[in-house]
C-alpha atoms as a PDB file:
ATOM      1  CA  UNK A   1       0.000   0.000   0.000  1.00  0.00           C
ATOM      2  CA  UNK A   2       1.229   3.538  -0.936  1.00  0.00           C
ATOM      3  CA  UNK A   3       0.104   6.371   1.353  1.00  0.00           C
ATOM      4  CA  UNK A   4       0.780   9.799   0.259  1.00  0.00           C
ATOM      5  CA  UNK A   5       0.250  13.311   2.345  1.00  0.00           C
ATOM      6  CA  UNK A   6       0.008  16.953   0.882  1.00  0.00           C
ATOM      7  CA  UNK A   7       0.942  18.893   3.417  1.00  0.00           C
ATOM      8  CA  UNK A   8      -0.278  22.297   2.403  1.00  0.00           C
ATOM      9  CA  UNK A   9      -1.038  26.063   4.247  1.00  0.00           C
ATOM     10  CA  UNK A  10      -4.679  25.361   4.424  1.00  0.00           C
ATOM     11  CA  UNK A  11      -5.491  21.835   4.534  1.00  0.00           C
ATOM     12  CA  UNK A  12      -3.556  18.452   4.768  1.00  0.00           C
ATOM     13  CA  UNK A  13      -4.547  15.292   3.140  1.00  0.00           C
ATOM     14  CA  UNK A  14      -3.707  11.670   3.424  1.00  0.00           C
ATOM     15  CA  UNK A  15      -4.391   9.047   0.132  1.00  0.00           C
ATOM     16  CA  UNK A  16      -4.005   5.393   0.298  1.00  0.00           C
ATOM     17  CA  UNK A  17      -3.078   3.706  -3.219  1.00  0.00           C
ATOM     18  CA  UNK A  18      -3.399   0.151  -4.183  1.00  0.00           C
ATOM     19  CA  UNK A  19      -0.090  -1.286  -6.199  1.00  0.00           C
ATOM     20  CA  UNK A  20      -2.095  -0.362  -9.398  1.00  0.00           C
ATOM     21  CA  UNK A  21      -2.748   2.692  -8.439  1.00  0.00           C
ATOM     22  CA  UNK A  22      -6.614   2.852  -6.796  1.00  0.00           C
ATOM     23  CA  UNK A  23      -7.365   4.948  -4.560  1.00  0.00           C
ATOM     24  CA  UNK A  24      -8.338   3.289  -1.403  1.00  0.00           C
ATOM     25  CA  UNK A  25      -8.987   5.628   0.977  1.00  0.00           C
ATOM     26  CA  UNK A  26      -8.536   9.523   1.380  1.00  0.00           C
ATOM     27  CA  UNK A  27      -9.234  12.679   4.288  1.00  0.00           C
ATOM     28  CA  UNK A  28      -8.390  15.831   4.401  1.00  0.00           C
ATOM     29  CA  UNK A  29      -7.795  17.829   7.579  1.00  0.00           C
ATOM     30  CA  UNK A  30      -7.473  21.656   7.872  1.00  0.00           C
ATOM     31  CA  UNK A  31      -3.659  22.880   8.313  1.00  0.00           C
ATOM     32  CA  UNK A  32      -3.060  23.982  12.028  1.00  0.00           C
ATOM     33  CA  UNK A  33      -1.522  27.134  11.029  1.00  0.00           C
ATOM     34  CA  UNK A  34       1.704  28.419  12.257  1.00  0.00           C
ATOM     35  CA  UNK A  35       1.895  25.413  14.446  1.00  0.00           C
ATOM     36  CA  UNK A  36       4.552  23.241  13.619  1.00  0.00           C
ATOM     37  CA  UNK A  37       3.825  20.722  16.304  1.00  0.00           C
ATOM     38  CA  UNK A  38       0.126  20.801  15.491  1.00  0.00           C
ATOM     39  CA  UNK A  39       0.925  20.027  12.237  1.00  0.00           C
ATOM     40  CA  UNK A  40       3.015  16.658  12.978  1.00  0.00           C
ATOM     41  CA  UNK A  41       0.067  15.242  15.393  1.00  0.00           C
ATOM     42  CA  UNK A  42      -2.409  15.862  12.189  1.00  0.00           C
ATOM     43  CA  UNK A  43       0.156  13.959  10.346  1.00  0.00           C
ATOM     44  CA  UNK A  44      -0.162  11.214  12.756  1.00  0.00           C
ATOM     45  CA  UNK A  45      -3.711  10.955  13.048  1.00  0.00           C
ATOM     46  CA  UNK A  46      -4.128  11.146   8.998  1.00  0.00           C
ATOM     47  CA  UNK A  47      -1.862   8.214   8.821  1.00  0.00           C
ATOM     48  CA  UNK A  48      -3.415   6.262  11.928  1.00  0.00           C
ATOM     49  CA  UNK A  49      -7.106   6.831   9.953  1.00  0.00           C
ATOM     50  CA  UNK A  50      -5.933   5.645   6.670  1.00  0.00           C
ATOM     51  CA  UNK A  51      -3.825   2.642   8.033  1.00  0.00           C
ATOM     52  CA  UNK A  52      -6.801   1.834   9.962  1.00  0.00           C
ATOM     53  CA  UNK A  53      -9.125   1.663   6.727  1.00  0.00           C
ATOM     54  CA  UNK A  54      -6.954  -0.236   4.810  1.00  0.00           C
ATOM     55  CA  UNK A  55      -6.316  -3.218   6.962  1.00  0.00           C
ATOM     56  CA  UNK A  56      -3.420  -1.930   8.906  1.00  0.00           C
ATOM     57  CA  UNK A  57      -0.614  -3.065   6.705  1.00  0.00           C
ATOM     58  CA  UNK A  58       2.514  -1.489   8.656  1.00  0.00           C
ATOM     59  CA  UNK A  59       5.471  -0.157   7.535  1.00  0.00           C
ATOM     60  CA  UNK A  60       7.030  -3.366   6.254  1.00  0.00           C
ATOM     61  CA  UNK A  61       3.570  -3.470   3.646  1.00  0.00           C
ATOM     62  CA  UNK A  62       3.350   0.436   3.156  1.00  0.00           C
ATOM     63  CA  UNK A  63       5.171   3.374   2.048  1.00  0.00           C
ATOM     64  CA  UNK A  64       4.845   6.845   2.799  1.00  0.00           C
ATOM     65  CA  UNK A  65       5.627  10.369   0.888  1.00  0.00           C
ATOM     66  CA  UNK A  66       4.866  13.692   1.302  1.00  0.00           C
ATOM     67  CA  UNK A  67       4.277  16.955  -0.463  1.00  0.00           C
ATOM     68  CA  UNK A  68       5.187  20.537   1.410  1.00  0.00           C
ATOM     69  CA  UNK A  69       5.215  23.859   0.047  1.00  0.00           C
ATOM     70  CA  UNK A  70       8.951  23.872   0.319  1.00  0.00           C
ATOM     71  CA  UNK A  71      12.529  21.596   0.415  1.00  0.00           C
ATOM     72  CA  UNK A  72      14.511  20.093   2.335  1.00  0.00           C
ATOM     73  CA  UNK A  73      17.901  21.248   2.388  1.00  0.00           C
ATOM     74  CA  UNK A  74      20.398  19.076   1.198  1.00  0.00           C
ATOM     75  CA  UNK A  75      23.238  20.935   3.157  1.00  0.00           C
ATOM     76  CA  UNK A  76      21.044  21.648   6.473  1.00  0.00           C
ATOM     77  CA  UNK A  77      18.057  18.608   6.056  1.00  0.00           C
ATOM     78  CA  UNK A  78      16.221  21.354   6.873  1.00  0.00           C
ATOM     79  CA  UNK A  79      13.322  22.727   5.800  1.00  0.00           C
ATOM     80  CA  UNK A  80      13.676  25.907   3.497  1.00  0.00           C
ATOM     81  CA  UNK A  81      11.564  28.073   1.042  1.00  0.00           C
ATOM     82  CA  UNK A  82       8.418  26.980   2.811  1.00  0.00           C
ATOM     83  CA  UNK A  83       5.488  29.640   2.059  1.00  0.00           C
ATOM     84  CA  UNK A  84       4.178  27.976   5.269  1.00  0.00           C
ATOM     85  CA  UNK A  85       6.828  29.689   7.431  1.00  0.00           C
ATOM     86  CA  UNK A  86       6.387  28.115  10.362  1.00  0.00           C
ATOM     87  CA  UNK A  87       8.025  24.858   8.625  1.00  0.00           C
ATOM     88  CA  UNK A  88      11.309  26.639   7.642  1.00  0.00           C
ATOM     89  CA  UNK A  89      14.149  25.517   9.391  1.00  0.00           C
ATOM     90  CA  UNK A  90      12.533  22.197  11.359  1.00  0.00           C
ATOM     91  CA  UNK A  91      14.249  19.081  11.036  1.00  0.00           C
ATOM     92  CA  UNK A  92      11.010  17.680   9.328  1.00  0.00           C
ATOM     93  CA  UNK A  93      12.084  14.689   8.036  1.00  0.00           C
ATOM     94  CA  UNK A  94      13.944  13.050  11.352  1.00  0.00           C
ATOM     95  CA  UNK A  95      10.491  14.638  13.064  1.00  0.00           C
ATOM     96  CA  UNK A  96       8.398  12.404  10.711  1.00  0.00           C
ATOM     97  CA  UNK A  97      10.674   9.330  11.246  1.00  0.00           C
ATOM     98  CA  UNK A  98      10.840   9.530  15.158  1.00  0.00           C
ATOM     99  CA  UNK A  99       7.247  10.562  15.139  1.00  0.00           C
ATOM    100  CA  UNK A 100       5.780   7.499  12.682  1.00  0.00           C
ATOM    101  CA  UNK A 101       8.531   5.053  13.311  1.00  0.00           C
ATOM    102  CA  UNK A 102       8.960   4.470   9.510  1.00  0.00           C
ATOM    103  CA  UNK A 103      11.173   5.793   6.800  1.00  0.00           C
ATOM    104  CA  UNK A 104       9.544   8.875   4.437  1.00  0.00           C
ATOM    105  CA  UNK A 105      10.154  10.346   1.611  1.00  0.00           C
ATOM    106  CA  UNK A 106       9.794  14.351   0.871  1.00  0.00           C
ATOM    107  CA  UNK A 107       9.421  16.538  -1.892  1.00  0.00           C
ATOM    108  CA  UNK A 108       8.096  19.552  -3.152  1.00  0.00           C
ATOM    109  CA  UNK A 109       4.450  19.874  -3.443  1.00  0.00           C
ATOM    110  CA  UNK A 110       4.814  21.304  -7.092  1.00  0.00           C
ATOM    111  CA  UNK A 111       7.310  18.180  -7.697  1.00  0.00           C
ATOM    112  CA  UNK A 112       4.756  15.660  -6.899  1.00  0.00           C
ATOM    113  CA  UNK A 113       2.257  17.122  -8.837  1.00  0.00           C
ATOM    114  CA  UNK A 114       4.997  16.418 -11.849  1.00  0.00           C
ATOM    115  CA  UNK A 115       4.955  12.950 -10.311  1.00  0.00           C
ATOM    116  CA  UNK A 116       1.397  12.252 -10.244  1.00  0.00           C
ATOM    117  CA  UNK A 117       0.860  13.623 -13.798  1.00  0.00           C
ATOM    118  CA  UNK A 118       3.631  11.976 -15.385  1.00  0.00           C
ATOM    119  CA  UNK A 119       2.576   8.306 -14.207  1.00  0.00           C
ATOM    120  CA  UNK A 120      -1.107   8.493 -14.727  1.00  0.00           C
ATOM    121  CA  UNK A 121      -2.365  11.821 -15.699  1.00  0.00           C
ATOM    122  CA  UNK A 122      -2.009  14.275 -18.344  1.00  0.00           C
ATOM    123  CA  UNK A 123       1.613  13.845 -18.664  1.00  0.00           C
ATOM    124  CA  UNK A 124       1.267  10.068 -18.695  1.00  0.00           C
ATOM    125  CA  UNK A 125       4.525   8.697 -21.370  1.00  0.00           C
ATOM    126  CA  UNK A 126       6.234  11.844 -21.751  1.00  0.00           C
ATOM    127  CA  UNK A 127       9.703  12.260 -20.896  1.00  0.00           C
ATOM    128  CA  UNK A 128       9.597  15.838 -19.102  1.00  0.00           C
ATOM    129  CA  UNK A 129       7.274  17.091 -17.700  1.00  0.00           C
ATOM    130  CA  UNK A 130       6.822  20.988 -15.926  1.00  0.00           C
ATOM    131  CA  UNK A 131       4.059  21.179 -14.131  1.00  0.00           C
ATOM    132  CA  UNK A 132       3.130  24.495 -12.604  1.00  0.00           C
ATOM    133  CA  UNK A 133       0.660  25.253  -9.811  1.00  0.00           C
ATOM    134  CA  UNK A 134      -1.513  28.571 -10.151  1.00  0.00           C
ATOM    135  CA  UNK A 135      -3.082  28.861  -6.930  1.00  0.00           C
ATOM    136  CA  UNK A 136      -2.736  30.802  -3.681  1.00  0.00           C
ATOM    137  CA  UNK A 137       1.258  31.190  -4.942  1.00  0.00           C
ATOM    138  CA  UNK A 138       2.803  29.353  -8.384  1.00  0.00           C
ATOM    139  CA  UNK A 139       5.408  27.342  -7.776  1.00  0.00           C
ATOM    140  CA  UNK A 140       6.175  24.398 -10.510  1.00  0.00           C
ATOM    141  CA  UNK A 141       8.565  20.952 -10.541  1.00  0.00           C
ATOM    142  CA  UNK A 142       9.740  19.092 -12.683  1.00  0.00           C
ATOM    143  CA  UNK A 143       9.709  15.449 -13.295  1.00  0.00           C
ATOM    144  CA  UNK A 144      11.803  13.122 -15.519  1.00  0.00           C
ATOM    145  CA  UNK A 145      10.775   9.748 -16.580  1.00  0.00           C
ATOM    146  CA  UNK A 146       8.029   9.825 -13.723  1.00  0.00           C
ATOM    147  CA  UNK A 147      10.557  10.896 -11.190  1.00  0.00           C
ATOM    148  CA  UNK A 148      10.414  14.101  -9.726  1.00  0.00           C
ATOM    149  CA  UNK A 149      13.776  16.277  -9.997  1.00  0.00           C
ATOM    150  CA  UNK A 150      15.015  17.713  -6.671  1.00  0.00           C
ATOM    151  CA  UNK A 151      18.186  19.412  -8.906  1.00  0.00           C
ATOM    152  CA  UNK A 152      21.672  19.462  -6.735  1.00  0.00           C
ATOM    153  CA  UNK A 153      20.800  21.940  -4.360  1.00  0.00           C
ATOM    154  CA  UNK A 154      17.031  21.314  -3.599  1.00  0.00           C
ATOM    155  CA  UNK A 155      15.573  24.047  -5.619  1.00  0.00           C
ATOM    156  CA  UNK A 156      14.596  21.890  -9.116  1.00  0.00           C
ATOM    157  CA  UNK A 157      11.832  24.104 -11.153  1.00  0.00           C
ATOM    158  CA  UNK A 158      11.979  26.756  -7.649  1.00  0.00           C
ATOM    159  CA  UNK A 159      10.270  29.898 -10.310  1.00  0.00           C
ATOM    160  CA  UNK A 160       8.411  31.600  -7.388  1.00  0.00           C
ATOM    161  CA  UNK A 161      11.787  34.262  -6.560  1.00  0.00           C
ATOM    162  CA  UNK A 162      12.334  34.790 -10.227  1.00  0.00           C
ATOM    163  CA  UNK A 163      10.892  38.225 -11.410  1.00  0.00           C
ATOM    164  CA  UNK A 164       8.471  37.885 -13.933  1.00  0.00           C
ATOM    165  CA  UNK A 165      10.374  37.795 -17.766  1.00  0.00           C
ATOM    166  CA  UNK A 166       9.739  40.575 -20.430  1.00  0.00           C
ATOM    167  CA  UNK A 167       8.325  42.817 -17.757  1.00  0.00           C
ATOM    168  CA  UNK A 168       6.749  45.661 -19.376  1.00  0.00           C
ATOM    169  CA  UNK A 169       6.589  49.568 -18.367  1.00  0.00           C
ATOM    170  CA  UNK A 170       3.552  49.378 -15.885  1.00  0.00           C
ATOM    171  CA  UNK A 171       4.929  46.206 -14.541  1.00  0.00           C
ATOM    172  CA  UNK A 172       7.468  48.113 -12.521  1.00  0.00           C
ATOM    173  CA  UNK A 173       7.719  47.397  -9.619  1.00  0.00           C
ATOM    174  CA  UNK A 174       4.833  44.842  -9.083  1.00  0.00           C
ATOM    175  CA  UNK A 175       3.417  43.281  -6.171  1.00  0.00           C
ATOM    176  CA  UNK A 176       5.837  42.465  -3.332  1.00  0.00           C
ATOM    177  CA  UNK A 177       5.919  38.572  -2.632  1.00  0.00           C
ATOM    178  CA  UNK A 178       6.404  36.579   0.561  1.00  0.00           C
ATOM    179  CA  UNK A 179       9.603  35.496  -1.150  1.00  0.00           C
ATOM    180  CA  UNK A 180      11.214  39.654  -0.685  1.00  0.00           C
ATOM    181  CA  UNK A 181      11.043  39.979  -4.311  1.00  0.00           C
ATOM    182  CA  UNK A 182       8.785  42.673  -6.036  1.00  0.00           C
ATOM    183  CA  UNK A 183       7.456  41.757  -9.406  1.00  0.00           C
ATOM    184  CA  UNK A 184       7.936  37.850  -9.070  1.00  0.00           C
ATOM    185  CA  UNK A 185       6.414  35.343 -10.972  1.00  0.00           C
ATOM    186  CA  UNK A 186       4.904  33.774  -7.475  1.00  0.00           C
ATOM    187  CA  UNK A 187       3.111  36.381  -7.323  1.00  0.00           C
ATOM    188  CA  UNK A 188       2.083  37.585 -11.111  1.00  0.00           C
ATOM    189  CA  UNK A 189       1.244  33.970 -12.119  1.00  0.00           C
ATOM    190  CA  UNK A 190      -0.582  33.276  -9.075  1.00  0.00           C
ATOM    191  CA  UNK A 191      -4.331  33.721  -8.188  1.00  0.00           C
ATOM    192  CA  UNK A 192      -3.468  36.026  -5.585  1.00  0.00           C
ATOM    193  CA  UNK A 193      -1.817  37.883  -8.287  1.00  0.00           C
ATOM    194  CA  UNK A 194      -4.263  37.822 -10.487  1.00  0.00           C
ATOM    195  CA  UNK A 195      -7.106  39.498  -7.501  1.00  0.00           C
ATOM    196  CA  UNK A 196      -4.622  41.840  -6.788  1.00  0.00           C
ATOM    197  CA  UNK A 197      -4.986  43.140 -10.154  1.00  0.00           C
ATOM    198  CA  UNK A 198      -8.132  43.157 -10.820  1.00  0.00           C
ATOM    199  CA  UNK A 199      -8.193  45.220  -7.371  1.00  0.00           C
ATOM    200  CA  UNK A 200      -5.720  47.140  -8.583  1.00  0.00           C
ATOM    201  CA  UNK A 201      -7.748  48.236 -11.931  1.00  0.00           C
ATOM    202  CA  UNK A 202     -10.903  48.948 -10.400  1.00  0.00           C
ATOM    203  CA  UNK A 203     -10.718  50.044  -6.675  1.00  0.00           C
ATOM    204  CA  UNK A 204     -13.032  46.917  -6.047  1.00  0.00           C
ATOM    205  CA  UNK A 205     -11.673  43.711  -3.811  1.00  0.00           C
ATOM    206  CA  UNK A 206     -12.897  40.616  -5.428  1.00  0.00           C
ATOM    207  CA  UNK A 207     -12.280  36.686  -5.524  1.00  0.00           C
ATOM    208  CA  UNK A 208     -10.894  34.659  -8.543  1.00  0.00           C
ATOM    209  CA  UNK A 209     -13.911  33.237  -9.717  1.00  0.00           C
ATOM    210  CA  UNK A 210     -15.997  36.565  -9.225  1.00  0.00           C
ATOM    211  CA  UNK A 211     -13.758  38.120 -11.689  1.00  0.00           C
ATOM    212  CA  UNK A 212     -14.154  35.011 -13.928  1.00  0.00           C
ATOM    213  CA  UNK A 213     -17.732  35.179 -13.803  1.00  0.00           C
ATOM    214  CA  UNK A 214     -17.757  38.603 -15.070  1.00  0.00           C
ATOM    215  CA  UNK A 215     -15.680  37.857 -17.490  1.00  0.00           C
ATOM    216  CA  UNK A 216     -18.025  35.761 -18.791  1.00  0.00           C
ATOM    217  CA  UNK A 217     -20.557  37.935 -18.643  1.00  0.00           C
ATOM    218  CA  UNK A 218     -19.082  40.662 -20.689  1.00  0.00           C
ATOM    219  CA  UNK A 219     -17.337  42.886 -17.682  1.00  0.00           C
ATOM    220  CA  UNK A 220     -14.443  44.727 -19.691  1.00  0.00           C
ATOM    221  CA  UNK A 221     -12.220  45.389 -16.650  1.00  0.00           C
ATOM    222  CA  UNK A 222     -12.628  41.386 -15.631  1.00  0.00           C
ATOM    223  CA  UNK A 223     -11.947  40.739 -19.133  1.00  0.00           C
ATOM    224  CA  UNK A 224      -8.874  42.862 -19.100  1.00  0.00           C
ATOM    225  CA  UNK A 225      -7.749  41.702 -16.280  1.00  0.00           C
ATOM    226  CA  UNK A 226      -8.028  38.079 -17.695  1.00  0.00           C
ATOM    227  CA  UNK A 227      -5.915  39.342 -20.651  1.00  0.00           C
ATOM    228  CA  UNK A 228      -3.146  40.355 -18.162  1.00  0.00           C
ATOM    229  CA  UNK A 229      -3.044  37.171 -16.384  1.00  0.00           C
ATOM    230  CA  UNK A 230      -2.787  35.484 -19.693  1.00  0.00           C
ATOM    231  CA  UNK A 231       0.014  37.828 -20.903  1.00  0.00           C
ATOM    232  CA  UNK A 232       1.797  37.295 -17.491  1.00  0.00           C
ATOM    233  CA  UNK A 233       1.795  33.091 -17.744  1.00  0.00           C
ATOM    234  CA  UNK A 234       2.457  33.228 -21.010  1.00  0.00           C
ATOM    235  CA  UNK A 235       5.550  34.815 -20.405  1.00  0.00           C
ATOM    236  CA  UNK A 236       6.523  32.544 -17.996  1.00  0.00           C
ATOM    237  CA  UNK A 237       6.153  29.584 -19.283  1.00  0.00           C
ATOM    238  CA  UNK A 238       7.701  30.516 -22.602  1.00  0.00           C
ATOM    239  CA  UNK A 239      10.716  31.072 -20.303  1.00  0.00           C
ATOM    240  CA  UNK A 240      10.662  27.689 -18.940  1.00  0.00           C
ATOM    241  CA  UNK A 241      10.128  26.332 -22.900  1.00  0.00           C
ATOM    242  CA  UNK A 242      13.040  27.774 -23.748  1.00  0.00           C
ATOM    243  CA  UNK A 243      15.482  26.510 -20.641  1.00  0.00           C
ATOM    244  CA  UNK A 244      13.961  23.037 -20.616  1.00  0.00           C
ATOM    245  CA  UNK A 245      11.713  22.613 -23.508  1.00  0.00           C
ATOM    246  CA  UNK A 246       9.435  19.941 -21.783  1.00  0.00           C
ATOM    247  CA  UNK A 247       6.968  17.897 -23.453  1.00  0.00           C
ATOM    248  CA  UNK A 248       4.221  18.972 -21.785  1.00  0.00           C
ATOM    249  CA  UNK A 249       2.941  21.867 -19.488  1.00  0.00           C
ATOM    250  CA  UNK A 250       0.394  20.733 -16.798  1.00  0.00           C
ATOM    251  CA  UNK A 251      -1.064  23.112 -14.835  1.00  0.00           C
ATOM    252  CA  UNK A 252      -2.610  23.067 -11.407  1.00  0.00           C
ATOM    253  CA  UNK A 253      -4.452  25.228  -8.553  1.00  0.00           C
ATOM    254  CA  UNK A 254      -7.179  27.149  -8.403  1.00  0.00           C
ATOM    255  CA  UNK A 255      -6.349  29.273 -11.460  1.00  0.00           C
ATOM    256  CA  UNK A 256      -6.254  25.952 -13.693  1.00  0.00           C
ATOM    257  CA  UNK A 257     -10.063  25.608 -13.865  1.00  0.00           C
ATOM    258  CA  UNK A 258     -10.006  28.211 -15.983  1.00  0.00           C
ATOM    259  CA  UNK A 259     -10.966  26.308 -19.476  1.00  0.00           C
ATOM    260  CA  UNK A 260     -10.257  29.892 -21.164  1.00  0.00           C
ATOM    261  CA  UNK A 261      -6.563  29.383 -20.451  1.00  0.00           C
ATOM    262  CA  UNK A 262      -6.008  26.488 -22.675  1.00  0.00           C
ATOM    263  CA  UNK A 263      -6.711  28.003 -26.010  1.00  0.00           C
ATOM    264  CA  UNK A 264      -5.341  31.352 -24.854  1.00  0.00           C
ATOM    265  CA  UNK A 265      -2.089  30.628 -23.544  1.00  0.00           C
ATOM    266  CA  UNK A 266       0.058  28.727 -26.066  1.00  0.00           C
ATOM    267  CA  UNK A 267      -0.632  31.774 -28.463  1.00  0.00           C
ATOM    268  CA  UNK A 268       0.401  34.278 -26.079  1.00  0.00           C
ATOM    269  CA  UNK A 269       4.056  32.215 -25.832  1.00  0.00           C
ATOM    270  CA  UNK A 270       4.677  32.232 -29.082  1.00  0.00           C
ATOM    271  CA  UNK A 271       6.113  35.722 -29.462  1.00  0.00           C
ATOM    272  CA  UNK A 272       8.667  34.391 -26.640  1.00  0.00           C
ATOM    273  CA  UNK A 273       9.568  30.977 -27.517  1.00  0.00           C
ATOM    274  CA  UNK A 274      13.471  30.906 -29.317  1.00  0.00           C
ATOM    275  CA  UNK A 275      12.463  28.335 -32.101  1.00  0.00           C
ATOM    276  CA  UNK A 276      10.509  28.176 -35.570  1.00  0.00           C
ATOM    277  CA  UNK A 277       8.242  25.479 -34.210  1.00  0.00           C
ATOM    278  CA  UNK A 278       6.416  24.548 -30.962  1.00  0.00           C
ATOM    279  CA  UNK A 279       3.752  22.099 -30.358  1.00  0.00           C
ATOM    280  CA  UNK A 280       4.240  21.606 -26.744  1.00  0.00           C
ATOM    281  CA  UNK A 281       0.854  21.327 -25.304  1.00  0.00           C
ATOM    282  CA  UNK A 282      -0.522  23.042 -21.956  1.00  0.00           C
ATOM    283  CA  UNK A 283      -3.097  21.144 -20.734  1.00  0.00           C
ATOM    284  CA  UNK A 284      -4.879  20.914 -17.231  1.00  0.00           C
ATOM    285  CA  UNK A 285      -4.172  18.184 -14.409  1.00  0.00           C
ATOM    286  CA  UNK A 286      -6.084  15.084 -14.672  1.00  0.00           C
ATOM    287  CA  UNK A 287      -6.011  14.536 -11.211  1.00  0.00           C
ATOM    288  CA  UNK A 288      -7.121  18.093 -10.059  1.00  0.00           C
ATOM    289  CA  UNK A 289      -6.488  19.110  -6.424  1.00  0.00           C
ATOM    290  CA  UNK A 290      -6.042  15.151  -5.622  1.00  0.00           C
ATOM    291  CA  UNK A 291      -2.954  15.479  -8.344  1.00  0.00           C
ATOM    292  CA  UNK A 292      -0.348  16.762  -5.242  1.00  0.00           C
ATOM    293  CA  UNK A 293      -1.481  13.815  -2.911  1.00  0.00           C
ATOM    294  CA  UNK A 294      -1.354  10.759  -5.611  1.00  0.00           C
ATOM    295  CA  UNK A 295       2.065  12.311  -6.460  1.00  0.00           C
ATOM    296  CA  UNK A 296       3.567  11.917  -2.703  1.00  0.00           C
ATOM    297  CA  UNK A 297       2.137   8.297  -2.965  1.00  0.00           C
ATOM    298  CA  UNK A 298       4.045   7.746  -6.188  1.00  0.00           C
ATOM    299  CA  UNK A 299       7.478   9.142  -4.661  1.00  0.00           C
ATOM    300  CA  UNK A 300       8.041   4.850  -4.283  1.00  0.00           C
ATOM    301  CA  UNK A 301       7.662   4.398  -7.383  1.00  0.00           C
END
């Protein structure tokens, strides 16, 4: 049995896998925020639940991932570039092992989304795969041959610092990020981002799908704002195409229910890309918000 945790800044969930990949059992529990310690006894009682559903099978029959909005440090084995801050700097992985009594693997969040896409999802047979999450922050990873690629230092597809590419005039300075960066693609890519925006424009505070729904219903400052965003991603990703030239973009988060995106976005990278032809798709995860949890399950693979 593979179990797999996404341990994320609102809510953490716990996913039990058959060997072919079924899901057997799954619950999600909110995120006791800024309380590290809170965090590892939800950990515990996630696992104790699923265990308990599934037969008990142990850690001699199981294996366990997980998915955190950061890495672990391969100088330190501590936890850095956490957007939850309260992780940054714990010992999180000798935590987990003295906690659970059993031997875990880690990765990025964005990394096992790669993961989960690449075995069985909309990445499923390609060779490289970037996927990017659009949500609360964008962060993306990277996986190769269905594994996901930590890079030498622990900071493998790590695009939330970088400051958005091709930034035009009114793009100066841009929002500020929790990363210290103004103008950087965590935040311009992101669905905060794109609120912030739209707030920006009008004078009026509004959520994500608000501004999509008036988009849809003709609004010109939601459909400029839309335009933006698009402009914004596009840019991004065509300066990912052109460092790694994947084989497939899949994107996840909130932002990536956007069905708009999918037609608008590989025209918008053309202008950027640095070749004569490019037919790498963008397409949406298969496994929606379940996508991060499946992946930290698959880190055994």
């Amino acid at each position: 049995m593979r179990f797999g945790i996404d341990w994320g800044g609102t809510k953490m969930e716990i996913i039990a896998l058959s060997p072919d990949g079924q899901e057997a059992f799954r619950k999600r529990l909110d995120t006791p925020k800024n309380d590290y310690a809170g965090c590892l006894a939800t950990v515990e009682a996630l696992l104790a639940a699923a265990e308990a559903a599934v037969g008990n099978p142990g850690p001699e029959h199981s294996t366990l991932g997980f998915g955190i909005p950061g890495s672990i440090s391969p100088e330190t084995g501590l936890v850095k570039n956490a957007n939850s801050t309260w992780m940054n700097g714990q010992p999180l992985r000798e935590d987990l092992i003295t906690r659970l009594g059993r031997t875990v693997r880690i990765q990025n969040d964005a990394n096992c989304l790669a993961v989960s896409e690449a075995v069985d999802g909309a990445g499923a047979g390609c060779h490289l795969v970037h996927a990017i999450i659009i949500g609360t922050g964008s962060g993306t990873g990277i996986a190769i041959d269905g594994k996901a690629h930590q890079g030498a230092n622990g900071i493998g597809g790590e695009w939330g610092a970088i400051a958005l590419p091709w930034r035009r005039a009114d793009e100066f300075p841009g929002p500020d990020s929790w990363t210290g960066h103004d103008g950087a693609i965590d935040m311009w890519c992101s669905g905060t981002g794109f609120q912030w925006d739209y707030q920006r424009a009008t004078g009026l505070p509004a959520k994500g799908d608000e501004i999509i729904a008036l988009m849809r219903q003709g609004d010109a400052a939601a459909h400029a704002t839309f335009e933006r965003y698009v402009s914004r991603l596009a840019r991004a990703l065509a300066m990912a195409a052109n460092l790694l030239d994947p084989d497939v973009f899949v994107l996840g988060g909130g932002m990536s229910n956007i069905d708009e995106l999918y037609d608008a976005l590989p025209k918008a990278m053309l202008p950027f890309i640095m070749s004569d032809v490019f037919h790498t798709p963008v397409r949406k995860a298969k496994h929606g918000d379940s996508s991060g949890v499946r992946g930290a399950a698959w880190l055994w693979n």
